[in-house]
C-alpha atoms as a PDB file:
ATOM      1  CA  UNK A   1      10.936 -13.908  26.487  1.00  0.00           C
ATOM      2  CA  UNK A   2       8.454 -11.044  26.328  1.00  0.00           C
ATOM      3  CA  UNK A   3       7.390  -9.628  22.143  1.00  0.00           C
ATOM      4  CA  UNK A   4       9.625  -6.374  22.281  1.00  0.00           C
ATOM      5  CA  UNK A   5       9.699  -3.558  19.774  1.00  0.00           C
ATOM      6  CA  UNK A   6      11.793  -3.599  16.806  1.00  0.00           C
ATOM      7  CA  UNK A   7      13.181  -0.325  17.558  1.00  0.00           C
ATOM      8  CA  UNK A   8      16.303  -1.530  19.376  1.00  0.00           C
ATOM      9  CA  UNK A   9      16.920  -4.804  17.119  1.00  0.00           C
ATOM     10  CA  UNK A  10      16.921  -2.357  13.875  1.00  0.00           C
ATOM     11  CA  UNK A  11      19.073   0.085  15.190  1.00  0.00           C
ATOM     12  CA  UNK A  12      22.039  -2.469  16.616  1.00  0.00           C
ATOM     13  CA  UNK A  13      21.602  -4.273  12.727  1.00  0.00           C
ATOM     14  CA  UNK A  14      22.566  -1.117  11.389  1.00  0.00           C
ATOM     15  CA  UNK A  15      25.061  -0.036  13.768  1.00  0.00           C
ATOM     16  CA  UNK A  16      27.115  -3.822  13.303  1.00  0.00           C
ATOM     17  CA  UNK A  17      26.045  -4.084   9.292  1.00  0.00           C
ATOM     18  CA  UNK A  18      23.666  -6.613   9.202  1.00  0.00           C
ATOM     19  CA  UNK A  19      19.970  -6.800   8.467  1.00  0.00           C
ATOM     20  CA  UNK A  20      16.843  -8.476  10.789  1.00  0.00           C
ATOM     21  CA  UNK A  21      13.867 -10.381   8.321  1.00  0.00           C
ATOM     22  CA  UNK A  22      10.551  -9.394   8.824  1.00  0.00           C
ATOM     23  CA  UNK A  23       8.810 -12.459   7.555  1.00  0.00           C
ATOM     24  CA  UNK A  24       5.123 -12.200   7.024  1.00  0.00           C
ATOM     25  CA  UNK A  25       2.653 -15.234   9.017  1.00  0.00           C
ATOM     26  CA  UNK A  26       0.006 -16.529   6.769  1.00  0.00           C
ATOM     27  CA  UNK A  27      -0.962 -19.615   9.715  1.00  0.00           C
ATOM     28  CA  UNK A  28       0.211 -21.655  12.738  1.00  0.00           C
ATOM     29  CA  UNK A  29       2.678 -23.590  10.333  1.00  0.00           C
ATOM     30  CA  UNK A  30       4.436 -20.457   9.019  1.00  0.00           C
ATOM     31  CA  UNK A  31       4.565 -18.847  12.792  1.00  0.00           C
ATOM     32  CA  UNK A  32       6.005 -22.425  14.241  1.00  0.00           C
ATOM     33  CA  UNK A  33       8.530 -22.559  11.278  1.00  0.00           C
ATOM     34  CA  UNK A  34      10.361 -18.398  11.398  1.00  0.00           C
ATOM     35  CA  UNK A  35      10.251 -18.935  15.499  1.00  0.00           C
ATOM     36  CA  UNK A  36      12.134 -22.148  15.115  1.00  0.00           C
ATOM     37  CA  UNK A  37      14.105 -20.848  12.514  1.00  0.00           C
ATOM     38  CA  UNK A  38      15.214 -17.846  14.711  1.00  0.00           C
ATOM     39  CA  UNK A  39      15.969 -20.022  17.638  1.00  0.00           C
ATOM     40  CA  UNK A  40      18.361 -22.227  15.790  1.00  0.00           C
ATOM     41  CA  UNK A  41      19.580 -19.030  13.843  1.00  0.00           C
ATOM     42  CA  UNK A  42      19.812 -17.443  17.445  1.00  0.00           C
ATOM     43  CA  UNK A  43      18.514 -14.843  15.438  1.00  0.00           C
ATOM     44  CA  UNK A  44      16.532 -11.541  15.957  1.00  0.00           C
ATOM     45  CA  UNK A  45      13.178 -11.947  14.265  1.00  0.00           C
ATOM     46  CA  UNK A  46       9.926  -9.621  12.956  1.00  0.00           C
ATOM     47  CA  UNK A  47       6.867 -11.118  12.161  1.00  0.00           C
ATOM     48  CA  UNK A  48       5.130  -9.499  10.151  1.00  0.00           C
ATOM     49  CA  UNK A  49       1.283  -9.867  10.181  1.00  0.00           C
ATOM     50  CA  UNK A  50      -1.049  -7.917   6.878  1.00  0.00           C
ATOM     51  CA  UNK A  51      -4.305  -6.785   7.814  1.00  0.00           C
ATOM     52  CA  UNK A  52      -6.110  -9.153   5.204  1.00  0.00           C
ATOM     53  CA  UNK A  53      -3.504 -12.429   6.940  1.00  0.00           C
ATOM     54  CA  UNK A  54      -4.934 -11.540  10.252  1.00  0.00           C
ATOM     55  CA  UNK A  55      -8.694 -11.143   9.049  1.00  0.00           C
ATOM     56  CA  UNK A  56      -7.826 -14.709   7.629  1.00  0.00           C
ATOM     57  CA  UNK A  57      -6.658 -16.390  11.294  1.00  0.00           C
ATOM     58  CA  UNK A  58      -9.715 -14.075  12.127  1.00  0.00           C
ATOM     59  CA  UNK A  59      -8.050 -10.682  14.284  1.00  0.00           C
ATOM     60  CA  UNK A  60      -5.321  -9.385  15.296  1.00  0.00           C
ATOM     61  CA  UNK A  61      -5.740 -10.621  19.056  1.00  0.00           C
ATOM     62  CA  UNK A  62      -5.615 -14.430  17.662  1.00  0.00           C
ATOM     63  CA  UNK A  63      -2.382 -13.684  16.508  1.00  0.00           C
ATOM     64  CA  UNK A  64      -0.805 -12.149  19.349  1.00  0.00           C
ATOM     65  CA  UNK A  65      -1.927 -15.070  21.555  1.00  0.00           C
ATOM     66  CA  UNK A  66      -0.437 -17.570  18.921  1.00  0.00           C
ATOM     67  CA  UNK A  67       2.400 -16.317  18.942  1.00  0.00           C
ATOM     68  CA  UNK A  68       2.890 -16.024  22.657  1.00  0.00           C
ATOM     69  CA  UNK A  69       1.758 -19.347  23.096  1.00  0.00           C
ATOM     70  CA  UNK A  70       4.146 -20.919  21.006  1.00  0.00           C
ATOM     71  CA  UNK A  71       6.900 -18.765  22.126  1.00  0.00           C
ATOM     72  CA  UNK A  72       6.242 -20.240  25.618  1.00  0.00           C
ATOM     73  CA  UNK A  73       5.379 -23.800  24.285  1.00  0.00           C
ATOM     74  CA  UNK A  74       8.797 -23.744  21.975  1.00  0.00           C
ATOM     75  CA  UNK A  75      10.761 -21.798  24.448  1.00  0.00           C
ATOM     76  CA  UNK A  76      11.686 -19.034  22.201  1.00  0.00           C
ATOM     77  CA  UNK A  77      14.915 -16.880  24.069  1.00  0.00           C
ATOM     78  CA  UNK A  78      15.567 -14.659  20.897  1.00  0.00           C
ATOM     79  CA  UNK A  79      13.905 -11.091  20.581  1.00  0.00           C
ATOM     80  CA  UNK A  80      11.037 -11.631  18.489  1.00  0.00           C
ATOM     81  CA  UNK A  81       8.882  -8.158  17.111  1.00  0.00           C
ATOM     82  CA  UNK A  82       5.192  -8.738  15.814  1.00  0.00           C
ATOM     83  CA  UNK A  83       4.320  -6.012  13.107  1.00  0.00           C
ATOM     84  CA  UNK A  84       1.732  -4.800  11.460  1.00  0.00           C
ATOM     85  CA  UNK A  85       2.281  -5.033   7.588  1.00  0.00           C
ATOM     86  CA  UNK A  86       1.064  -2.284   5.648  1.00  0.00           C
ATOM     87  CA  UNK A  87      -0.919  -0.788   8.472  1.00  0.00           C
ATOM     88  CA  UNK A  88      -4.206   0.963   5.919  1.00  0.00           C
ATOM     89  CA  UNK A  89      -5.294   3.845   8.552  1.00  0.00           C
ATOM     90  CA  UNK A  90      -4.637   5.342  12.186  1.00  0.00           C
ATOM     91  CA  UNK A  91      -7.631   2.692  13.322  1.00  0.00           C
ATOM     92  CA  UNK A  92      -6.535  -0.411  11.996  1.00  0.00           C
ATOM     93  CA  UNK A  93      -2.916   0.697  13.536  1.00  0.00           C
ATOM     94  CA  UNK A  94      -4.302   1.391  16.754  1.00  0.00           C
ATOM     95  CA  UNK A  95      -6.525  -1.353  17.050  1.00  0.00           C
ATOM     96  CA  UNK A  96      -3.227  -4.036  16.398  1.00  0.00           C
ATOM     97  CA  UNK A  97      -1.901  -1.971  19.147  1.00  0.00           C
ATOM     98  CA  UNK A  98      -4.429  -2.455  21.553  1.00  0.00           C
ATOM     99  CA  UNK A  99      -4.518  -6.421  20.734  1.00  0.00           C
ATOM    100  CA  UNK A 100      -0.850  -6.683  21.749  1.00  0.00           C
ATOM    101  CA  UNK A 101       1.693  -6.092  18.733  1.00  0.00           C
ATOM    102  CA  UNK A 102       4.538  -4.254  19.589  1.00  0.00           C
ATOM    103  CA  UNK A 103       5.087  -2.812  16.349  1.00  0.00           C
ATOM    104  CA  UNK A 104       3.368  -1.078  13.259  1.00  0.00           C
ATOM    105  CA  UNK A 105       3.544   0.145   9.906  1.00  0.00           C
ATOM    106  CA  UNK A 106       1.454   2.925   8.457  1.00  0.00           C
ATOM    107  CA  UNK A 107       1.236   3.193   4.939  1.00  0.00           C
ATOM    108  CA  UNK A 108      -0.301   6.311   4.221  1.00  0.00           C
ATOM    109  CA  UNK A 109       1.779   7.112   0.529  1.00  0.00           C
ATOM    110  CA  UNK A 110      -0.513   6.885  -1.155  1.00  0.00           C
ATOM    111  CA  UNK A 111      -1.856  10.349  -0.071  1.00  0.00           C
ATOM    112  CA  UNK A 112      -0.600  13.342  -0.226  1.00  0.00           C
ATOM    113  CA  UNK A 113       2.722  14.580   1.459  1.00  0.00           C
ATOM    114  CA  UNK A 114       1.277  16.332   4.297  1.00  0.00           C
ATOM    115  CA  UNK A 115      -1.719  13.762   4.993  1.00  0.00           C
ATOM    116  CA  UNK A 116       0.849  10.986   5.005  1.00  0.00           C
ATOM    117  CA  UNK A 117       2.842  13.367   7.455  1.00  0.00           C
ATOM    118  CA  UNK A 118      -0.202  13.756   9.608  1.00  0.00           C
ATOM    119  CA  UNK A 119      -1.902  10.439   9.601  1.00  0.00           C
ATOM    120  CA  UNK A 120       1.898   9.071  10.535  1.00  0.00           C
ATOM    121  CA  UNK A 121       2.341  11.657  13.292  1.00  0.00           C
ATOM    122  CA  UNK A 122      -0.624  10.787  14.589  1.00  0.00           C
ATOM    123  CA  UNK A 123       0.528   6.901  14.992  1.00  0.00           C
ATOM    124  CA  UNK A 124       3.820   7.931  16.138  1.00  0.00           C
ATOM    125  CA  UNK A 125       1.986   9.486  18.886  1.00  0.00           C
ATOM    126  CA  UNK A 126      -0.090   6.895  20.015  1.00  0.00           C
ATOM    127  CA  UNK A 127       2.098   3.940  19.390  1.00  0.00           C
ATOM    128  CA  UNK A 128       4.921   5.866  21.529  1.00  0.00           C
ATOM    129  CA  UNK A 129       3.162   6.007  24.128  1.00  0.00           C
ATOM    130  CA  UNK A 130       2.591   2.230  24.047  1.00  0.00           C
ATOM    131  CA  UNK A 131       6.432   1.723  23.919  1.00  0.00           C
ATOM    132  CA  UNK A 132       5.543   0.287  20.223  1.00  0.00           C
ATOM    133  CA  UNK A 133       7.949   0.843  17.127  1.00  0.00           C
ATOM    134  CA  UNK A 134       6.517   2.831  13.969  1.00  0.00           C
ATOM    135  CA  UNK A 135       7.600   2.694  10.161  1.00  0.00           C
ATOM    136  CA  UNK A 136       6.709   4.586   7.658  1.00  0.00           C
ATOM    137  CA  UNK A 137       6.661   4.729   3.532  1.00  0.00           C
ATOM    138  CA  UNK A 138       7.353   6.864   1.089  1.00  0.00           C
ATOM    139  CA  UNK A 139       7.016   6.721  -2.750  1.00  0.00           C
ATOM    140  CA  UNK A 140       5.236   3.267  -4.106  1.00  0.00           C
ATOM    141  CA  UNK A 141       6.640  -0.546  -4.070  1.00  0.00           C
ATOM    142  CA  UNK A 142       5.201  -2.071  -7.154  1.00  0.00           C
ATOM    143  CA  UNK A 143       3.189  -5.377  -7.356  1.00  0.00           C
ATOM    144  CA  UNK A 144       0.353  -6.781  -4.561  1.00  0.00           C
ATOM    145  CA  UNK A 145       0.509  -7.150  -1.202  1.00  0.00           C
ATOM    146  CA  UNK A 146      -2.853  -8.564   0.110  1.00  0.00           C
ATOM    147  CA  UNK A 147      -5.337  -5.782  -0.165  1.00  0.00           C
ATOM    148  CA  UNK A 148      -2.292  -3.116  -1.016  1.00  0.00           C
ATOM    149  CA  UNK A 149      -1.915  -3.061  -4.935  1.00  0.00           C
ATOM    150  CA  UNK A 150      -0.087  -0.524  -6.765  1.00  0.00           C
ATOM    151  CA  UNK A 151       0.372  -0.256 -10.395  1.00  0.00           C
ATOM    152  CA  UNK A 152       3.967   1.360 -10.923  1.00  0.00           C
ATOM    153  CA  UNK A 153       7.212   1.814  -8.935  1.00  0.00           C
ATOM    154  CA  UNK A 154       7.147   5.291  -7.703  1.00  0.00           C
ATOM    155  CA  UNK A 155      10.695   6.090  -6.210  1.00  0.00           C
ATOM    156  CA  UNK A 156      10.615   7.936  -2.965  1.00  0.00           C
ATOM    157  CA  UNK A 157      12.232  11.615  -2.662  1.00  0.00           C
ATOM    158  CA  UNK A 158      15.299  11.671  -0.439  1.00  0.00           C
ATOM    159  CA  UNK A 159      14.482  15.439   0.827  1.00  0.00           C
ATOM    160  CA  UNK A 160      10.601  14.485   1.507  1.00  0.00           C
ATOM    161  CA  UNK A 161      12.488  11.427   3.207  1.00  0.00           C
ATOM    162  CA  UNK A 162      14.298  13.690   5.395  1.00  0.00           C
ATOM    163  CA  UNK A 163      11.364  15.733   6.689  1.00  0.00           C
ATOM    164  CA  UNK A 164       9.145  13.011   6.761  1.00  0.00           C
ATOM    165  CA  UNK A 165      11.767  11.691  10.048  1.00  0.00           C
ATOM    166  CA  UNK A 166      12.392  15.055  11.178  1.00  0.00           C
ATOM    167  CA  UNK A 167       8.514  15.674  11.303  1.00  0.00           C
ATOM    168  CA  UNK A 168       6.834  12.334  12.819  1.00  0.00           C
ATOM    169  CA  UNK A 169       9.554  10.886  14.869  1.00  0.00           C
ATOM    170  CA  UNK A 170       8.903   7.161  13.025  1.00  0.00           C
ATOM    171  CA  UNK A 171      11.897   4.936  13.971  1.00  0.00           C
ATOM    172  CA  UNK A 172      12.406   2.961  10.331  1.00  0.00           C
ATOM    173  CA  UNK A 173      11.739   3.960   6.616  1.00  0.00           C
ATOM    174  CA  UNK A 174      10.674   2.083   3.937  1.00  0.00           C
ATOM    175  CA  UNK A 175      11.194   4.167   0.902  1.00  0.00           C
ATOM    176  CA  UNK A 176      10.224   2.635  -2.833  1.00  0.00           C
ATOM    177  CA  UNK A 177      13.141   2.350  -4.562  1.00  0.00           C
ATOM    178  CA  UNK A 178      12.481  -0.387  -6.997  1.00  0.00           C
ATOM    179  CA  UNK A 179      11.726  -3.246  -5.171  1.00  0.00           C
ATOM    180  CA  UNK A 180       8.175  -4.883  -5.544  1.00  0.00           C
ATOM    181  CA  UNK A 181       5.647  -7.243  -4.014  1.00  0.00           C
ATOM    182  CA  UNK A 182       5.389 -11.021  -5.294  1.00  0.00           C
ATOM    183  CA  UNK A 183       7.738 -12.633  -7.760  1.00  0.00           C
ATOM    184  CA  UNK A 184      10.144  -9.971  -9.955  1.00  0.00           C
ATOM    185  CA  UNK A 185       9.279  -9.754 -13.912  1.00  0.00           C
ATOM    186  CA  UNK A 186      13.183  -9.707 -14.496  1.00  0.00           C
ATOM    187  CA  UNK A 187      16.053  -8.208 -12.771  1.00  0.00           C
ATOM    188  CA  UNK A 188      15.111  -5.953 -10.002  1.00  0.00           C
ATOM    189  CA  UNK A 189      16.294  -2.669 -10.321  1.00  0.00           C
ATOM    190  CA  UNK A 190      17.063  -0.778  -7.113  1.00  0.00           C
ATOM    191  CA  UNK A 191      18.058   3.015  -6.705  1.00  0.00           C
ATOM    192  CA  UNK A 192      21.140   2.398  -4.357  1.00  0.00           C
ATOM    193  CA  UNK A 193      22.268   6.369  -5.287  1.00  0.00           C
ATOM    194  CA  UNK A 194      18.721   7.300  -3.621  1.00  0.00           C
ATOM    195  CA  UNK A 195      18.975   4.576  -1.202  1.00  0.00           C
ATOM    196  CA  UNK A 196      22.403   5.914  -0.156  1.00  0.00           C
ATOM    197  CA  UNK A 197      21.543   9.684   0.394  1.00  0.00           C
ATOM    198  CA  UNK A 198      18.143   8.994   2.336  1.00  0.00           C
ATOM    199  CA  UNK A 199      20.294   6.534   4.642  1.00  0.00           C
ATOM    200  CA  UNK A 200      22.679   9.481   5.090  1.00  0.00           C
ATOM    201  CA  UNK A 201      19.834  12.207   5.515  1.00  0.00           C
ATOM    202  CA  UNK A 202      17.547  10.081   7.411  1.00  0.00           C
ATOM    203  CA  UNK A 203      20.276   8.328   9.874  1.00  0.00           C
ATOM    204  CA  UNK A 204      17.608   5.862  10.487  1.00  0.00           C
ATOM    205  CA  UNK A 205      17.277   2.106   9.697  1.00  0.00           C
ATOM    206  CA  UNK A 206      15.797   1.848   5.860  1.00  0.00           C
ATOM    207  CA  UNK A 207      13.105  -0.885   5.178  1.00  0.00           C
ATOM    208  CA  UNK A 208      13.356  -3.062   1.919  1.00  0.00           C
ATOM    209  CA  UNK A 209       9.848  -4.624   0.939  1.00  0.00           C
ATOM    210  CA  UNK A 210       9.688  -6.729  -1.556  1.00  0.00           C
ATOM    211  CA  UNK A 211      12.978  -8.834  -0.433  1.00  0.00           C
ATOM    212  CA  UNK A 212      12.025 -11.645  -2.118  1.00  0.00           C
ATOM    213  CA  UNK A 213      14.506 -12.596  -5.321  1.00  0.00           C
ATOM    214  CA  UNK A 214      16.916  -9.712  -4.690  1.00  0.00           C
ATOM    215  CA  UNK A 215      20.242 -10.885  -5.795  1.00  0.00           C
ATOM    216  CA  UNK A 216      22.560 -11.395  -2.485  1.00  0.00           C
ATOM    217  CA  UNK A 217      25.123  -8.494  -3.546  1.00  0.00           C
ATOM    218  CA  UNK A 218      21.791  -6.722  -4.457  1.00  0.00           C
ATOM    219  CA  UNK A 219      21.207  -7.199  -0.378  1.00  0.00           C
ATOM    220  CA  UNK A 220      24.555  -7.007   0.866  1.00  0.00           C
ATOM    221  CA  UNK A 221      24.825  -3.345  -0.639  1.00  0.00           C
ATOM    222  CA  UNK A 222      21.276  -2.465   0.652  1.00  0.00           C
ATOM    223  CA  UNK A 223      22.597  -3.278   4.037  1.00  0.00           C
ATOM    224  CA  UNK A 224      25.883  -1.242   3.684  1.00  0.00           C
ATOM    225  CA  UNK A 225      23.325   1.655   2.514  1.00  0.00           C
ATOM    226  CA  UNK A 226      21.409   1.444   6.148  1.00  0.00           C
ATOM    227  CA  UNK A 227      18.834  -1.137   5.541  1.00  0.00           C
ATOM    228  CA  UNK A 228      18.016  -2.659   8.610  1.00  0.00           C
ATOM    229  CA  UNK A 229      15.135  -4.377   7.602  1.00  0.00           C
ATOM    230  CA  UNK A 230      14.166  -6.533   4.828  1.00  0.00           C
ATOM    231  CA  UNK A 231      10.866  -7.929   4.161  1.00  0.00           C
ATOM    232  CA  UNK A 232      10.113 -11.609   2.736  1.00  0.00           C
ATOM    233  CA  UNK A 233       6.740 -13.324   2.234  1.00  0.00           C
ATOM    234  CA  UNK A 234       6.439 -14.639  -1.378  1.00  0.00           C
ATOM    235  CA  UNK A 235       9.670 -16.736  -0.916  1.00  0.00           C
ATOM    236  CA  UNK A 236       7.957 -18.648   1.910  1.00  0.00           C
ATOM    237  CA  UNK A 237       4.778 -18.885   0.568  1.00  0.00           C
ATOM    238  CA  UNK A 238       6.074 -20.702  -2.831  1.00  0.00           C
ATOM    239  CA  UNK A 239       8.579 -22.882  -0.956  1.00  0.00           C
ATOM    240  CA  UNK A 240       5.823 -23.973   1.127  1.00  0.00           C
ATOM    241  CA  UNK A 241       2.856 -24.573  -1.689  1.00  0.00           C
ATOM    242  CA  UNK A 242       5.439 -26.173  -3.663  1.00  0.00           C
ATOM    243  CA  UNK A 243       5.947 -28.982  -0.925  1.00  0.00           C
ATOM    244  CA  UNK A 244       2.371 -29.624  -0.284  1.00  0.00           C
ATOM    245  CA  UNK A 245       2.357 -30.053  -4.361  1.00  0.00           C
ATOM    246  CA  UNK A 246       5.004 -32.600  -3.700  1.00  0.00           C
ATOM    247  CA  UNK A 247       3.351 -34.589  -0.988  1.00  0.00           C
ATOM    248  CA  UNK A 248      -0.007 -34.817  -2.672  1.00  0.00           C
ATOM    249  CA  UNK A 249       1.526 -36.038  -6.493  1.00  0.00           C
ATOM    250  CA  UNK A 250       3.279 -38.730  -4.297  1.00  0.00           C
ATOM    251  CA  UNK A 251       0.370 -39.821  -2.651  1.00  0.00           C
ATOM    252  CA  UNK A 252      -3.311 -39.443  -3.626  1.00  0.00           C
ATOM    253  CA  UNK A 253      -4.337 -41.013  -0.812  1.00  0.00           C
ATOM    254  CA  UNK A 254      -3.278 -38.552   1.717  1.00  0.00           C
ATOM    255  CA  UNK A 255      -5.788 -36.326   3.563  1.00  0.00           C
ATOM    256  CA  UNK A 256      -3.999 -35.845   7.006  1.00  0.00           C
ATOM    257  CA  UNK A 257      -3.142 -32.328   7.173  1.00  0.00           C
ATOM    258  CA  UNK A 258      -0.415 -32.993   9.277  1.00  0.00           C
ATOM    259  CA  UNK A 259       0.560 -35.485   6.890  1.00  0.00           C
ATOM    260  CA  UNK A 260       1.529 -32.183   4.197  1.00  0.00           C
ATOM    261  CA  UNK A 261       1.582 -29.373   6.269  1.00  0.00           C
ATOM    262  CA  UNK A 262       4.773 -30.646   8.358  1.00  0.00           C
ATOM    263  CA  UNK A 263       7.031 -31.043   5.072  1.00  0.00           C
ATOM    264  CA  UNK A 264       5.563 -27.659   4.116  1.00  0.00           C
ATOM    265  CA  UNK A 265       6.602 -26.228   7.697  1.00  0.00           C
ATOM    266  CA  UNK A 266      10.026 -27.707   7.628  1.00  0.00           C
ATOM    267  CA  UNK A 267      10.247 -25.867   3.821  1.00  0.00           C
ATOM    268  CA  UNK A 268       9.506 -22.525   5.146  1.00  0.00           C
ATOM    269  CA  UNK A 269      11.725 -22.845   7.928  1.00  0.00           C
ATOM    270  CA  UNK A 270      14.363 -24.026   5.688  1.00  0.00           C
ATOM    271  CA  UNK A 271      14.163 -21.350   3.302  1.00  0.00           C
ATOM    272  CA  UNK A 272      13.916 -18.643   6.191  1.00  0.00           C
ATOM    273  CA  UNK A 273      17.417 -20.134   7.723  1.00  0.00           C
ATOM    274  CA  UNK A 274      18.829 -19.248   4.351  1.00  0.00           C
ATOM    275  CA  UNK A 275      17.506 -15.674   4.131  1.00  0.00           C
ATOM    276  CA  UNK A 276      18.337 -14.991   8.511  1.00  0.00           C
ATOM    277  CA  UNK A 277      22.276 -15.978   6.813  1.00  0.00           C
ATOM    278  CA  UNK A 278      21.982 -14.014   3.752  1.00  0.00           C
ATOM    279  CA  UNK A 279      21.192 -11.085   5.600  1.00  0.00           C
ATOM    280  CA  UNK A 280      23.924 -11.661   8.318  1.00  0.00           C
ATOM    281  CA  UNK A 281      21.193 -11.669  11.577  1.00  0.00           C
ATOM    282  CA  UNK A 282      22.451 -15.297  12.407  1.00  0.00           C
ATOM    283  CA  UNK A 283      23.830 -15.462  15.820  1.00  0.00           C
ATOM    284  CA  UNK A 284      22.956 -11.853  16.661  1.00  0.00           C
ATOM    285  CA  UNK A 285      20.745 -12.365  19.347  1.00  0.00           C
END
């Protein structure tokens, strides 16, 4: 099955109350583990791809053809979405674009209002034209994110929410409302009154970053709010580092990669199952 946008798969999830992972690819044993997770899951999938992960499997074409080689190779039937994460300028949105992803983010909050209307516009434009999905934040998710760091949670505006749809046409919102990157420092605290008025002005799917260690109720009333899209990265990244930990305290004399990157594989693709459940996508495809 062809990479398709993640325009249609976000809109049916809100439309039938249930919400599609975007779960971020760090190397070939994270991309082998959410693709088989999806196809057991028969579950609609994004993978979502930061600029500094694909400098690190070294460009954004690499990671288009490994994923379209292994979605031949493991004969992947369920709609799978490759997305830019956190998409820094028009360029580096254009250029993922060009190399074959069929969806993008552009994070241009932390601008101004109007540049973040026009430098989103401008994507819209191009990435439209390409048949290619767009999203869009507003406010600021707290925590890091690769090269994206901000310092404080910075809740978005539900009216600049509303014009920022009517304006650029984007198909899916993120907007900060308490969620953050990396592991939480306590309870999260999410603004479900805000989150509730920009689903209703918006009438768009809403995008939650930072989905690692929400509470489940935390999720499930997200979802009932119009997120269509939650984002986890930091979940699978400590499931899988604390397996290779595992397989190297049991045996010093292991050096085969293979030998503790397959337990770490069948970790993240454990601990995606869990979240595709959690977030009701299983057996939606």
């Amino acid at each position: 099955m062809p990479l398709v946008s993640m325009k249609d798969m976000l809109i049916q999830a809100k439309e039938n109350s249930y919400a599609v992972g975007q779960f971020n690819l760090n190397n070939l044993e994270f991309t082998q583990a959410i693709l088989q997770a999806a196809e057991e899951e028969k579950s609609p999938v994004i993978l979502g791809v930061s600029e500094g992960a694909a400098r690190y499997m070294s460009g954004f074409k690499t990671v288009v053809k490994m994923v379209e080689g292994l979605m031949e190779d493991l004969n992947i039937t369920v709609p799978v979405a490759i997305h830019l994460d956190h998409g820094s300028s028009y360029d580096k949105c254009k250029e993922a674009i060009d190399a074959g992803f069929t969806s993008v983010m552009i994070d241009a909050s932390h601008g101004p209002f109007e540049e973040n209307i026009e430098t989103t516009s401008k994507v819209v434009e191009y990435a439209h034209s390409k048949g290619v999905s767009v999203e869009a934040e507003l406010g600021t998710v707290g925590g890091q994110e690769d090269d994206v760091v901000a310092d404080g949670v910075i809740y978005a505006d539900p009216k600049e929410c509303q014009e920022m749809v009517e304006r650029t046409g984007i198909d899916t919102l993120a907007p900060a409302l308490g969620s953050v990157h990396g592991p939480y420092k306590g309870e999260p605290n999410l603004g479900f009154k805000e989150m509730e008025e920009i689903g209703a002005a918006t009438g768009v799917p809403l995008v939650l970053h930072g989905g690692t260690g929400i509470p489940t109720k935390d999720i499930q009333k997200a979802i009932s709010y119009g997120t269509a899209k939650i984002n986890v990265n930091t979940e699978n990244q400590i499931a899988s580092a604390k397996k290779v930990r595992e397989v190297l305290a049991a045996d010093s004399e292991v050096y085969d990669p293979r030998k503790y990157m397959g337990p770490a594989r069948e970790a993240i693709k454990a601990t995606v199952i869990g979240k595709m459940r959690e977030f009701g996508s299983s057996n939606q495809a």
